[in-house]
N, C-alpha and C. Protein backbone atom coordinates (compact mmCIF):
# COMPACT_ATOMS: atom_id res chain seq x y z
N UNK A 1 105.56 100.15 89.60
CA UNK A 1 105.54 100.02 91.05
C UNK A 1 104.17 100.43 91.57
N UNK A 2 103.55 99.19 92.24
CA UNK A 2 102.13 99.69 93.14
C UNK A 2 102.72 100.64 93.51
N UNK A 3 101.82 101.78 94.17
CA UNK A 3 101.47 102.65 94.99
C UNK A 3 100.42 103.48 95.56
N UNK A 4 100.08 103.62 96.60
CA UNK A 4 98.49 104.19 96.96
C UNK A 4 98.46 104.82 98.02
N UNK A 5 97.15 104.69 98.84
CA UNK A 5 96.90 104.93 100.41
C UNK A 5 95.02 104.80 100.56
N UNK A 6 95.24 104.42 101.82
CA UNK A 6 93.46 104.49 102.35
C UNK A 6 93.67 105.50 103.35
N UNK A 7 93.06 106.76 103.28
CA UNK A 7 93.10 108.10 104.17
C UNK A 7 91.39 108.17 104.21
N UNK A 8 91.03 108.67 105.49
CA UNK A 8 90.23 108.77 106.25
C UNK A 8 89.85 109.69 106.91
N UNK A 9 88.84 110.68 106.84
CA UNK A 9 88.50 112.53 107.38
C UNK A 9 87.86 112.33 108.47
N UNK A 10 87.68 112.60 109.36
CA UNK A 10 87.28 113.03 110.70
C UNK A 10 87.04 114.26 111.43
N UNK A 11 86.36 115.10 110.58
CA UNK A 11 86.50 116.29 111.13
C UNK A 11 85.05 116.36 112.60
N UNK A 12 85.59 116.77 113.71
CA UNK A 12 84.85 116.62 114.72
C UNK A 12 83.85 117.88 114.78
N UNK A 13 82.87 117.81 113.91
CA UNK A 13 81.48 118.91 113.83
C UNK A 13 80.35 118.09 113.73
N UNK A 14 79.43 118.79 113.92
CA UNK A 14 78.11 118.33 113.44
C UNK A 14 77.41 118.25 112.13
N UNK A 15 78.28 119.10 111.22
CA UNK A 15 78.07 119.28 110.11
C UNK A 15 79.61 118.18 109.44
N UNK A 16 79.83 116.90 110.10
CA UNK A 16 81.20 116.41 109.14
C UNK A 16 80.92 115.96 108.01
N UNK A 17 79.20 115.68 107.68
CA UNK A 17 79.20 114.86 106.42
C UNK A 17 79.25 116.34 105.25
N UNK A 18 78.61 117.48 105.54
CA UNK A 18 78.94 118.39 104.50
C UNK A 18 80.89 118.76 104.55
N UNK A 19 80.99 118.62 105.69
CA UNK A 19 82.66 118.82 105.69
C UNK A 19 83.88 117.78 104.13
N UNK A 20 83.18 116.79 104.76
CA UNK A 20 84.21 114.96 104.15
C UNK A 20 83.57 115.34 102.55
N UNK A 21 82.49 115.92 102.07
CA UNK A 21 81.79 115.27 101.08
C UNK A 21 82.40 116.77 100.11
N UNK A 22 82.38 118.28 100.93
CA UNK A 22 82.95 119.51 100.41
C UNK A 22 84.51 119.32 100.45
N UNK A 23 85.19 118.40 101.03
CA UNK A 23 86.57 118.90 100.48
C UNK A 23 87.05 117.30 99.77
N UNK A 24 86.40 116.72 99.17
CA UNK A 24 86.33 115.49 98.60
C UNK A 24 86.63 116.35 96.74
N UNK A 25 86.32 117.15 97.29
CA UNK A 25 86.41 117.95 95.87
C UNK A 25 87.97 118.72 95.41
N UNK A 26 88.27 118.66 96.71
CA UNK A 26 89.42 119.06 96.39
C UNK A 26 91.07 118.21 95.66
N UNK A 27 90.07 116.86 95.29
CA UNK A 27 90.88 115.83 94.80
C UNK A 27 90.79 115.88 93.28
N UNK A 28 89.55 117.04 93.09
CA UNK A 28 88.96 116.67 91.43
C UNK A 28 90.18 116.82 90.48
N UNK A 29 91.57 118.05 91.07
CA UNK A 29 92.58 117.90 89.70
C UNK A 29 93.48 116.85 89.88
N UNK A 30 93.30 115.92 90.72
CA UNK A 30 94.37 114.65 91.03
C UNK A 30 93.35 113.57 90.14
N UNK A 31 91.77 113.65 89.60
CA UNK A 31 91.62 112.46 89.70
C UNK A 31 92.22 111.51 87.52
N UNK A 32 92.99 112.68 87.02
CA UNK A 32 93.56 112.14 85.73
C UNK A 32 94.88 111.49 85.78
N UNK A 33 95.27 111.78 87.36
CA UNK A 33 96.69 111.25 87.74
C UNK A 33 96.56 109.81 88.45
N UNK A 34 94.94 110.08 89.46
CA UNK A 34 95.49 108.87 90.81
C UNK A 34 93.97 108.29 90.17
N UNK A 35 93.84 107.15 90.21
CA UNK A 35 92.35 106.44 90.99
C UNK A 35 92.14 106.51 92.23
N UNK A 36 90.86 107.24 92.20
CA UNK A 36 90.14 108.02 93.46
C UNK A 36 88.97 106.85 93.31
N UNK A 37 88.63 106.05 94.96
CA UNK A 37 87.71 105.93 94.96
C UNK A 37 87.02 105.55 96.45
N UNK A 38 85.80 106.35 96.90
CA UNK A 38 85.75 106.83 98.20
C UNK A 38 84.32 105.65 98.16
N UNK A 39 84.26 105.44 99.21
CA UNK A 39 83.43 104.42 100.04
C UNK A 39 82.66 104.58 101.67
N UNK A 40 82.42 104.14 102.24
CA UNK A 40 81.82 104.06 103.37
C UNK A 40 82.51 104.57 104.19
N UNK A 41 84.00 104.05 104.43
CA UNK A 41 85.03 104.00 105.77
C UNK A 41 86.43 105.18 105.03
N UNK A 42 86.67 104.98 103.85
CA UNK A 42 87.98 105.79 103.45
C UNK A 42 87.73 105.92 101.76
N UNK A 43 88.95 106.70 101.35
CA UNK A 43 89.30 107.22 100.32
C UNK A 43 90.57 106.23 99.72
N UNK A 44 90.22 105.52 98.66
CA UNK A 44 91.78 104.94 97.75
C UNK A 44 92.22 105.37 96.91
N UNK A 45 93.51 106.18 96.83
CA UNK A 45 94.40 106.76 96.15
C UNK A 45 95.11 105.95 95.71
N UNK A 46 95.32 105.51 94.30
CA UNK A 46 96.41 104.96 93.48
C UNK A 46 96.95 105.40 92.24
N UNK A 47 98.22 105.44 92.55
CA UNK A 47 98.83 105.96 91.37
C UNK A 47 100.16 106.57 91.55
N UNK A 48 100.92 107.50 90.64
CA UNK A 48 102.34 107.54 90.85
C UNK A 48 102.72 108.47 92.33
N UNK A 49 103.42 107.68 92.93
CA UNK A 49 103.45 107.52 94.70
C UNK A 49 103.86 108.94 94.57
N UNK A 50 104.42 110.45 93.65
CA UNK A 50 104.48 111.16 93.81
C UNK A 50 103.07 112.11 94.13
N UNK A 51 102.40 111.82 93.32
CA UNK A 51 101.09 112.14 93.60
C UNK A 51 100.38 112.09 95.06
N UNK A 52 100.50 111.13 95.42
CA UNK A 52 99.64 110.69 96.70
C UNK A 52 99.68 111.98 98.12
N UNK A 53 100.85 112.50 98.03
CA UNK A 53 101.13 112.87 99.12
C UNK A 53 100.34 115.14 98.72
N UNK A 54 100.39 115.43 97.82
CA UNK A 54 99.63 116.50 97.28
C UNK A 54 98.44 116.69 97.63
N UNK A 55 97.85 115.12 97.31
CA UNK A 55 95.88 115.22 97.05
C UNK A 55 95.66 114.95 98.55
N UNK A 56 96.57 114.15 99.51
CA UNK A 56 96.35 114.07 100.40
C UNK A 56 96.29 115.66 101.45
N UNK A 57 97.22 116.09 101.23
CA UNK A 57 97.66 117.45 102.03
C UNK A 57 95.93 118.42 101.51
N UNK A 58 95.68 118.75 99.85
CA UNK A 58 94.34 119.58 99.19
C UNK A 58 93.52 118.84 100.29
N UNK A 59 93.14 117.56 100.38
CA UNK A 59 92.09 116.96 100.76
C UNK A 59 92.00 117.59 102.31
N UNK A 60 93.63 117.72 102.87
CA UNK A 60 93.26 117.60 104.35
C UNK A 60 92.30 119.23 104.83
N UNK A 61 93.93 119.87 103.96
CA UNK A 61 93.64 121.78 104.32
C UNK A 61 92.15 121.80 104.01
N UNK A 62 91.49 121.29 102.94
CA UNK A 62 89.98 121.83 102.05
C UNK A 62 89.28 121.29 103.21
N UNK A 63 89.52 120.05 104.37
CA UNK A 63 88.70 119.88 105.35
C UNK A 63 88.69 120.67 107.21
N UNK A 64 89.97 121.36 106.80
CA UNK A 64 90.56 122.07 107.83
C UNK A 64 90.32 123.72 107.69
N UNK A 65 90.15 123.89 107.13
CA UNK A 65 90.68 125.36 106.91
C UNK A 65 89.57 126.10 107.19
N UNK A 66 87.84 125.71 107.59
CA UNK A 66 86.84 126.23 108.00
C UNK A 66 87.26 126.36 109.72
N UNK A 67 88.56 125.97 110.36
CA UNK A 67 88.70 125.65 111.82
C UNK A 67 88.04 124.76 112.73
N UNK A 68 87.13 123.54 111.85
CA UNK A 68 87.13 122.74 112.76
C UNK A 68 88.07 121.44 113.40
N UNK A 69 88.30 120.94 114.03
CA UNK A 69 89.30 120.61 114.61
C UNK A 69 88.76 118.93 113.67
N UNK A 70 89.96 118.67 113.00
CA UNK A 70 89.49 117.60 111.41
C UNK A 70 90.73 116.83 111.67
N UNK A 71 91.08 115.19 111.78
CA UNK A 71 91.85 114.32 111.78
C UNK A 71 91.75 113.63 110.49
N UNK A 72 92.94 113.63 109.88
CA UNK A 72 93.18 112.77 108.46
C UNK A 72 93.86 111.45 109.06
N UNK A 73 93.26 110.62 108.93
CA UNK A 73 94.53 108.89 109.23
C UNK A 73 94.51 108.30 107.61
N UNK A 74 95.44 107.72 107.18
CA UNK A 74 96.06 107.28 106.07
C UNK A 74 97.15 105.85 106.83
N UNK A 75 96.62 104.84 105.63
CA UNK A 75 97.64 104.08 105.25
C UNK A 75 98.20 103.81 103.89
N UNK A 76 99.83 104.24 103.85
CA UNK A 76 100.28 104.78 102.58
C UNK A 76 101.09 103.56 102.35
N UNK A 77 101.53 103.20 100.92
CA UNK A 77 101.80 101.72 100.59
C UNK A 77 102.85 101.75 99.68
N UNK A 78 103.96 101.53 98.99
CA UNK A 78 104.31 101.39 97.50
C UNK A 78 105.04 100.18 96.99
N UNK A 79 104.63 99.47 96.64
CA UNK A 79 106.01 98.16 95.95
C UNK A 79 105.26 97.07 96.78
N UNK A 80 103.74 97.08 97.19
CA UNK A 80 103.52 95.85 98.08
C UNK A 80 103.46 94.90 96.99
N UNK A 81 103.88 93.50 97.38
CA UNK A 81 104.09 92.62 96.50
C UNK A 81 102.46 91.58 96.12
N UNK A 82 101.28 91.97 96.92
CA UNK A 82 100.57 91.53 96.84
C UNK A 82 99.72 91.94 96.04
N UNK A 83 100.21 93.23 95.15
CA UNK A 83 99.23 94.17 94.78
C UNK A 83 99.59 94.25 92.77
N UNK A 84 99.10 93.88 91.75
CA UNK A 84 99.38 93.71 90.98
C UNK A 84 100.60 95.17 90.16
N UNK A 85 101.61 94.78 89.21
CA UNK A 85 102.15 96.02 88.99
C UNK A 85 101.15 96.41 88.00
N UNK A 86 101.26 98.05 87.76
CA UNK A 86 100.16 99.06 87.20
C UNK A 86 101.07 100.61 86.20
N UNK A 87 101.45 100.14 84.91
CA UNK A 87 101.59 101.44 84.55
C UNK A 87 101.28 102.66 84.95
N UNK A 88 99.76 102.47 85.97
CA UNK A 88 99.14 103.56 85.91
C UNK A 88 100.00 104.10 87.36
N UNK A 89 100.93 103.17 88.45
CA UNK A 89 101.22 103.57 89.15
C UNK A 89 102.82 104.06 89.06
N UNK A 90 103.39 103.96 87.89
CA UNK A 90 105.01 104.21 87.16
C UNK A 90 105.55 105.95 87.44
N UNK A 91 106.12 106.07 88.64
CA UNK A 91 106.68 107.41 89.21
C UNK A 91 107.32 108.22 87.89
N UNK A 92 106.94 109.61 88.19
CA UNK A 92 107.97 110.25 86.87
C UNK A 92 109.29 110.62 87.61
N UNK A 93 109.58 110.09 88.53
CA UNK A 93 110.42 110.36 89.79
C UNK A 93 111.51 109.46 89.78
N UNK A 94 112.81 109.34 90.22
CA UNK A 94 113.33 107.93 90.97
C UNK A 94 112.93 107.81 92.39
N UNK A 95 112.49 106.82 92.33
CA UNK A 95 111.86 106.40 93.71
C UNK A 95 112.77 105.27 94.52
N UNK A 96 112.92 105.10 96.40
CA UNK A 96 113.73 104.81 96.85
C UNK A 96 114.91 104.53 97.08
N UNK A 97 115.49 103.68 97.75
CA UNK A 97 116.81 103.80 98.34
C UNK A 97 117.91 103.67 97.30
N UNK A 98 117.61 105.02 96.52
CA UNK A 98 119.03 105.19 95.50
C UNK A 98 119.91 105.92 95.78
N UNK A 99 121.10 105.68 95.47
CA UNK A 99 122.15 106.47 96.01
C UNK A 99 122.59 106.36 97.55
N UNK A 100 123.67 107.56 97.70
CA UNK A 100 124.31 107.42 99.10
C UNK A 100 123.09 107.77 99.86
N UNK A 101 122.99 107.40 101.42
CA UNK A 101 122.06 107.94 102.26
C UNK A 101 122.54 109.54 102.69
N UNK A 102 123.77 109.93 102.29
CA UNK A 102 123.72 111.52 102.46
C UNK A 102 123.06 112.55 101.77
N UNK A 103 123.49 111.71 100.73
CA UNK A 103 122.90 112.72 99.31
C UNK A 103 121.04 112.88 99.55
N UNK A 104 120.56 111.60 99.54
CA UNK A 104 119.31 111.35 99.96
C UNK A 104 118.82 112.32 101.18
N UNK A 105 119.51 112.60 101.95
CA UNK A 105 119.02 113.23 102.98
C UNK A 105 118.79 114.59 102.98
N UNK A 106 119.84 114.95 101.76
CA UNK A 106 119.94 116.70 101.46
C UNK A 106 119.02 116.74 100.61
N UNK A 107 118.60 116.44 99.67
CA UNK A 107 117.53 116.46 99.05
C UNK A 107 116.13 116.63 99.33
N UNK A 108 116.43 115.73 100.08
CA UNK A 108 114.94 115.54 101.06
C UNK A 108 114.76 116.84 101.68
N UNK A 109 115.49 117.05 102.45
CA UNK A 109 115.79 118.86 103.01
C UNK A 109 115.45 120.03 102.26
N UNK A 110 116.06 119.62 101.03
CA UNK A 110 115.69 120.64 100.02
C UNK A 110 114.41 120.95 99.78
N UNK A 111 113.80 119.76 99.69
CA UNK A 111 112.58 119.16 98.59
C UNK A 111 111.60 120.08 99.43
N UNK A 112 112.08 119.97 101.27
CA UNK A 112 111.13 120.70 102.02
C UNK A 112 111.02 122.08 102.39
N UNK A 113 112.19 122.73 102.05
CA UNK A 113 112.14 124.03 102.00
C UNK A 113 111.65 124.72 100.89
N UNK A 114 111.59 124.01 99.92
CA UNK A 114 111.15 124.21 98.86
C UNK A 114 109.49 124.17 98.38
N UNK A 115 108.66 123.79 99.69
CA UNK A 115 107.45 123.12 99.55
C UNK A 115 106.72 124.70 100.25
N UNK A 116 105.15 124.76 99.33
CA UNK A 116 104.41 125.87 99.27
C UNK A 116 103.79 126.08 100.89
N UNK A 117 103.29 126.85 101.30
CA UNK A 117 102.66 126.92 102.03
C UNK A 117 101.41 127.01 101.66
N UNK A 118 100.72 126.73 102.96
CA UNK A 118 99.13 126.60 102.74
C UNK A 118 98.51 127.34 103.40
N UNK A 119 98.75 128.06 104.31
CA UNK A 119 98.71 128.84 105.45
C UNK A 119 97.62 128.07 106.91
N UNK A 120 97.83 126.78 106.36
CA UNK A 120 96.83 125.89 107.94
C UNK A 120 98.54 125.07 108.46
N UNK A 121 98.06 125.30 109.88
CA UNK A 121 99.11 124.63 110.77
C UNK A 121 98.42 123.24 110.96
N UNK A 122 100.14 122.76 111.01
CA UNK A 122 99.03 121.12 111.33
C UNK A 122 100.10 120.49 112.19
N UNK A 123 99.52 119.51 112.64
CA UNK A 123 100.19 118.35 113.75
C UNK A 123 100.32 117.19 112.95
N UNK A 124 101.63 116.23 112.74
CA UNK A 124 101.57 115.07 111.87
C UNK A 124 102.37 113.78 113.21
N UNK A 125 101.62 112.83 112.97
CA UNK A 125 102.81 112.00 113.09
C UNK A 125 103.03 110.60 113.15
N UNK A 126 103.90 110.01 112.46
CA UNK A 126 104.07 108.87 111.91
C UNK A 126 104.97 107.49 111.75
N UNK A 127 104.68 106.44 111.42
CA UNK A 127 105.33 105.72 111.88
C UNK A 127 105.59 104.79 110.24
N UNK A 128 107.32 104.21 110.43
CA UNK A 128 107.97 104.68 108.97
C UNK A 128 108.33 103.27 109.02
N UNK A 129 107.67 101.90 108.19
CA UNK A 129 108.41 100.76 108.02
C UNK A 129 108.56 100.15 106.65
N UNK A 130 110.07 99.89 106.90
CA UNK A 130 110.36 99.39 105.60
C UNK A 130 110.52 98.00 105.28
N UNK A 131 109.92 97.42 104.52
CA UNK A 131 109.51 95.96 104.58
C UNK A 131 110.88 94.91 103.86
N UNK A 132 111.28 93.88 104.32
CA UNK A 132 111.74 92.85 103.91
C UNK A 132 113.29 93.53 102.94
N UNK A 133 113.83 94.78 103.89
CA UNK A 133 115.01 95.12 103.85
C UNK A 133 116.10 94.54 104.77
N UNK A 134 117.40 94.16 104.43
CA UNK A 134 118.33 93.65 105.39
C UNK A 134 118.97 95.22 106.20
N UNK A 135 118.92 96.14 105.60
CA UNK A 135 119.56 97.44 106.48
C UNK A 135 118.91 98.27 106.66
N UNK A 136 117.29 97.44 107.21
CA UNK A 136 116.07 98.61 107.48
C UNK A 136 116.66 99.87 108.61
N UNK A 137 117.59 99.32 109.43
CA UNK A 137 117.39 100.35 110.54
C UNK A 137 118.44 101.71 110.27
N UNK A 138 119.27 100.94 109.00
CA UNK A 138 120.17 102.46 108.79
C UNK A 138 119.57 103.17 107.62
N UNK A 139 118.35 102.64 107.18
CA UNK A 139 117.77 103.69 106.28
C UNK A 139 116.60 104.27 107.22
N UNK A 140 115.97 103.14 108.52
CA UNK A 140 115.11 104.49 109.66
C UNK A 140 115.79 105.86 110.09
N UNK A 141 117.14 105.26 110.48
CA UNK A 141 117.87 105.93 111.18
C UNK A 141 118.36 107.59 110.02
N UNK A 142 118.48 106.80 109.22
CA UNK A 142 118.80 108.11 107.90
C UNK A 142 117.24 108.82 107.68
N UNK A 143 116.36 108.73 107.78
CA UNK A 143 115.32 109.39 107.86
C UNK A 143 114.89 109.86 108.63
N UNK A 144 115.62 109.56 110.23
CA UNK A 144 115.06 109.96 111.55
C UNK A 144 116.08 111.44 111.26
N UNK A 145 117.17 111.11 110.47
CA UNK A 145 118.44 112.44 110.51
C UNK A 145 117.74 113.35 109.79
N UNK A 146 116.94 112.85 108.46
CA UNK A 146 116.58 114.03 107.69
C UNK A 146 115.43 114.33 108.67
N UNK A 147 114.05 113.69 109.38
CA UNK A 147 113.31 114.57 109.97
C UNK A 147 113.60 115.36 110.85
N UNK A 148 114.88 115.51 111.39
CA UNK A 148 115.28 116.08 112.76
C UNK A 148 115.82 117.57 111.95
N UNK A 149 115.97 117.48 110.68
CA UNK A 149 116.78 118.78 109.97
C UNK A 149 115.36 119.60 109.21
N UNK A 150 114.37 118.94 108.94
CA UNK A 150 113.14 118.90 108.25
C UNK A 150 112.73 120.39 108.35
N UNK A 151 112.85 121.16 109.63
CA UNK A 151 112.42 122.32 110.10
C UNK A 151 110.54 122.31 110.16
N UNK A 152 109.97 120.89 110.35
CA UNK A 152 108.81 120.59 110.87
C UNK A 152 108.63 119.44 112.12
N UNK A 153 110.02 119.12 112.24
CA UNK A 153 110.25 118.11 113.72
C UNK A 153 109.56 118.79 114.88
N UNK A 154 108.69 118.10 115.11
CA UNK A 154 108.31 118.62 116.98
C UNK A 154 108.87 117.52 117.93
N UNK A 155 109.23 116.07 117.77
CA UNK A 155 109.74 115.50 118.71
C UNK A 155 109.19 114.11 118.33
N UNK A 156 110.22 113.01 119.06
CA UNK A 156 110.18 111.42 118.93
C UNK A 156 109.25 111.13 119.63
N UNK A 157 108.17 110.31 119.47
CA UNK A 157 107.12 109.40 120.44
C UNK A 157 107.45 108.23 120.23
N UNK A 158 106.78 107.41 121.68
CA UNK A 158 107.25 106.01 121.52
C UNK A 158 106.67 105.39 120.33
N UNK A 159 107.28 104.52 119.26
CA UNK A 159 106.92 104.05 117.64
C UNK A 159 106.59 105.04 116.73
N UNK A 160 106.99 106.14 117.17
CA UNK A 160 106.31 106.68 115.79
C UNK A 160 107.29 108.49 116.20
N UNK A 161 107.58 109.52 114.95
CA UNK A 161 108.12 110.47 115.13
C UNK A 161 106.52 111.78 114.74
N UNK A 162 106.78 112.79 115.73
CA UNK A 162 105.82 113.77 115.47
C UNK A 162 106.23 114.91 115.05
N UNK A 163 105.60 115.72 113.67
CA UNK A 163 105.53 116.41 113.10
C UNK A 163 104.91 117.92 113.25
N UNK A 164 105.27 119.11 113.21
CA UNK A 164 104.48 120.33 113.62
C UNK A 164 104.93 121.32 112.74
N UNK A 165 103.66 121.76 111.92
CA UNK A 165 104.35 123.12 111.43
C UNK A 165 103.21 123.16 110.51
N UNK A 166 103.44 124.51 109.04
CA UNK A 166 101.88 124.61 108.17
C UNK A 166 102.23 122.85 107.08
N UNK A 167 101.05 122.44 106.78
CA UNK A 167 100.58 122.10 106.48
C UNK A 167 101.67 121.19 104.56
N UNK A 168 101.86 122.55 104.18
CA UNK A 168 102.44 122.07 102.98
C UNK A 168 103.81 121.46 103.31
N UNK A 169 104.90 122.05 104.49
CA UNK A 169 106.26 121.39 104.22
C UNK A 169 105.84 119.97 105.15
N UNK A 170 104.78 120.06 106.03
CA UNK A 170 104.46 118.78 106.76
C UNK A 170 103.89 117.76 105.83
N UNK A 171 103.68 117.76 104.97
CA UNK A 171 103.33 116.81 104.04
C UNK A 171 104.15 116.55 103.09
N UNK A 172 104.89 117.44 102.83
CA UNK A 172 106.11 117.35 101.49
C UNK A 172 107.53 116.66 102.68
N UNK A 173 107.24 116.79 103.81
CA UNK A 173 108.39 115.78 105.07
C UNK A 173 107.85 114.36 104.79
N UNK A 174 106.40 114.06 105.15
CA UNK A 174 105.97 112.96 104.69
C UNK A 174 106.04 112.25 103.40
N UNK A 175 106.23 112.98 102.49
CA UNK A 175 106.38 112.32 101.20
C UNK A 175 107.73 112.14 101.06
N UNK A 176 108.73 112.85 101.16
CA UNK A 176 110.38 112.38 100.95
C UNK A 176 110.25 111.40 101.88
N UNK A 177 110.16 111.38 103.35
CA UNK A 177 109.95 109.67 103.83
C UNK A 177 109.66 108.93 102.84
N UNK A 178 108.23 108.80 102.10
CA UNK A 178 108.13 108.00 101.75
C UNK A 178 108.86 107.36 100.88
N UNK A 179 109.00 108.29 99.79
CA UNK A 179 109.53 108.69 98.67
C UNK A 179 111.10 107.42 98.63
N UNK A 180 111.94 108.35 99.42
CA UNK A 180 113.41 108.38 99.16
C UNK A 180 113.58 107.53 100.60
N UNK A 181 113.40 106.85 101.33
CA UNK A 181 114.33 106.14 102.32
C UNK A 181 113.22 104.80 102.47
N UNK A 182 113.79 104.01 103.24
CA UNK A 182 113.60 102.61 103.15
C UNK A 182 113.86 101.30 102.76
N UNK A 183 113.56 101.59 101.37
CA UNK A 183 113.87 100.25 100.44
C UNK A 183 114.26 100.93 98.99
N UNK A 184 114.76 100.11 97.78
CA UNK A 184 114.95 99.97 96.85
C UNK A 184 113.21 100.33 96.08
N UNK A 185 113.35 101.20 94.45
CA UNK A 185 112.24 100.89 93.95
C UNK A 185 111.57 99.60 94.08
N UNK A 186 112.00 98.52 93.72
CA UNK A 186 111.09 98.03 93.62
C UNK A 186 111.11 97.25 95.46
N UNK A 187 111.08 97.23 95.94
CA UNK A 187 111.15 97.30 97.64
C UNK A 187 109.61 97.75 98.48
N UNK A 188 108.94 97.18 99.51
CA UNK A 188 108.13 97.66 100.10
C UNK A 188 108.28 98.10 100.93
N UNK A 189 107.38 99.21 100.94
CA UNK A 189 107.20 100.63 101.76
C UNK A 189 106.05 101.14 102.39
N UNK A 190 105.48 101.08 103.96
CA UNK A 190 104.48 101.63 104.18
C UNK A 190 104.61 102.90 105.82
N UNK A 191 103.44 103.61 105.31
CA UNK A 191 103.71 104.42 106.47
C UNK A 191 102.00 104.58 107.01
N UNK A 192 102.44 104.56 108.48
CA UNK A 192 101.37 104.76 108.80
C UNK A 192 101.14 106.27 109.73
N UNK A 193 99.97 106.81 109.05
CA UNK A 193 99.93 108.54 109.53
C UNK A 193 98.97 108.88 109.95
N UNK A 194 98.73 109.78 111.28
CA UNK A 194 98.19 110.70 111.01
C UNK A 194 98.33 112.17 111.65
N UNK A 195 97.01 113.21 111.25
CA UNK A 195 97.57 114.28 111.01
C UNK A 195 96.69 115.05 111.43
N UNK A 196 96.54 115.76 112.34
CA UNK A 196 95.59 117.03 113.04
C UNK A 196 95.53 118.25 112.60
N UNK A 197 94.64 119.23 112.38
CA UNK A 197 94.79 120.36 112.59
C UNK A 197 93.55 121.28 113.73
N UNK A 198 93.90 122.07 114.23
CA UNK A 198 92.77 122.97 114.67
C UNK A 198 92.35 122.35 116.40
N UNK A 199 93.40 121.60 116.68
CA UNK A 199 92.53 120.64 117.86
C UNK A 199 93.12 121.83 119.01
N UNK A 200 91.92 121.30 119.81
CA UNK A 200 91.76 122.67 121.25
C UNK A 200 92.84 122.26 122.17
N UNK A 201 93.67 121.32 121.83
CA UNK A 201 95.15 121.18 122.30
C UNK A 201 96.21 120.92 121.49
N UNK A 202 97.42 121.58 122.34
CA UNK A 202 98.72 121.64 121.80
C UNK A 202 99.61 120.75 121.76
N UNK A 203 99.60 119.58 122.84
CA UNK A 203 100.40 119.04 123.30
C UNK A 203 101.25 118.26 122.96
């Protein structure tokens, strides 16, 4: 099963190119797992879709955590049919809509209480589509249930749900999205994110 993302640093300083280029490093123990490869405009992560959501979170905190106010945007992908299949992208995981959507949902719950802290607060929020499913909206709807239990829910925006809390269970919320609701393994899956920290508003 493809899987990847194009994520993108923005940290708003004067110093962002030592910022993007110092926590670019923080991908170095992901790069035997994912193909890392950074360019002009973004960063491409490919590889087992469990991965993605880790190097993303190192990448963000390692650009956050000096307090400048740093925006990560990502577009995250798995099972696109346009994209050749890749051993190198083969989950050690079961990936999507397996099983009951209850069971799925407790898990997911679990998965997030269970997730480290980082000690940076962050703002997430994202918008969850599942491609060329006939019962897309009761697997949104089953993911709108697990983010509302998530204990990182800050509230629904129009197209998209927003995220608040540190850093590690806000990204380990984002990855069971990805992960576990939507579609079938082999099924397409994309989300589109992003994710603040440090900004001189709350709102």
């Amino acid at each position: 099963m493809y899987a990847g993302a194009q994520v993108s640093l923005y940290p708003m300083a004067d110093d962002f190119v030592g910022i993007i280029l110092g926590a670019l490093h923080a991908l170095d123990p992901y790069r035997d797992a994912l193909r890392i490869e950074t360019d002009d405009i973004s960063t491409l992560m490919v590889g087992p879709p469990e991965k993605l959501f880790p190097a993303m979170r190192d990448l963000f905190v390692a650009a956050a955590k000096g307090g400048t106010h740093c925006v990560l945007s990502a577009c995250v992908s798995r099972g696109c049919p346009g994209e050749p299949d890749d051993p190198f992208c083969t989950p050690a995981i079961q990936v999507g809509a397996v099983g009951p959507l209850k069971e799925r949902i407790e898990a997911a719950r679990n998965a997030v209480v269970a997730a480290a802290l980082t000690g940076q607060q962050a703002a997430a929020q994202f918008s969850h589509y599942p491609l060329g499913v006939g019962h897309h909206m009761d697997e949104i709807y089953g993911c709108i249930e697990f983010l509302k239990t998530s204990g990182v829910f800050d509230r629904p925006k129009n197209f998209c749900t927003k995220l608040r809390g540190d850093a590690g269970p806000v990204f380990a919320t984002l990855e069971q999205a990805f992960l576990h609701f939507g579609a079938p393994p082999e099924g397409h899956v994309t989300l589109d994110v992003t994710v603040s920290a440090n900004s001189p508003t709350k709102a």
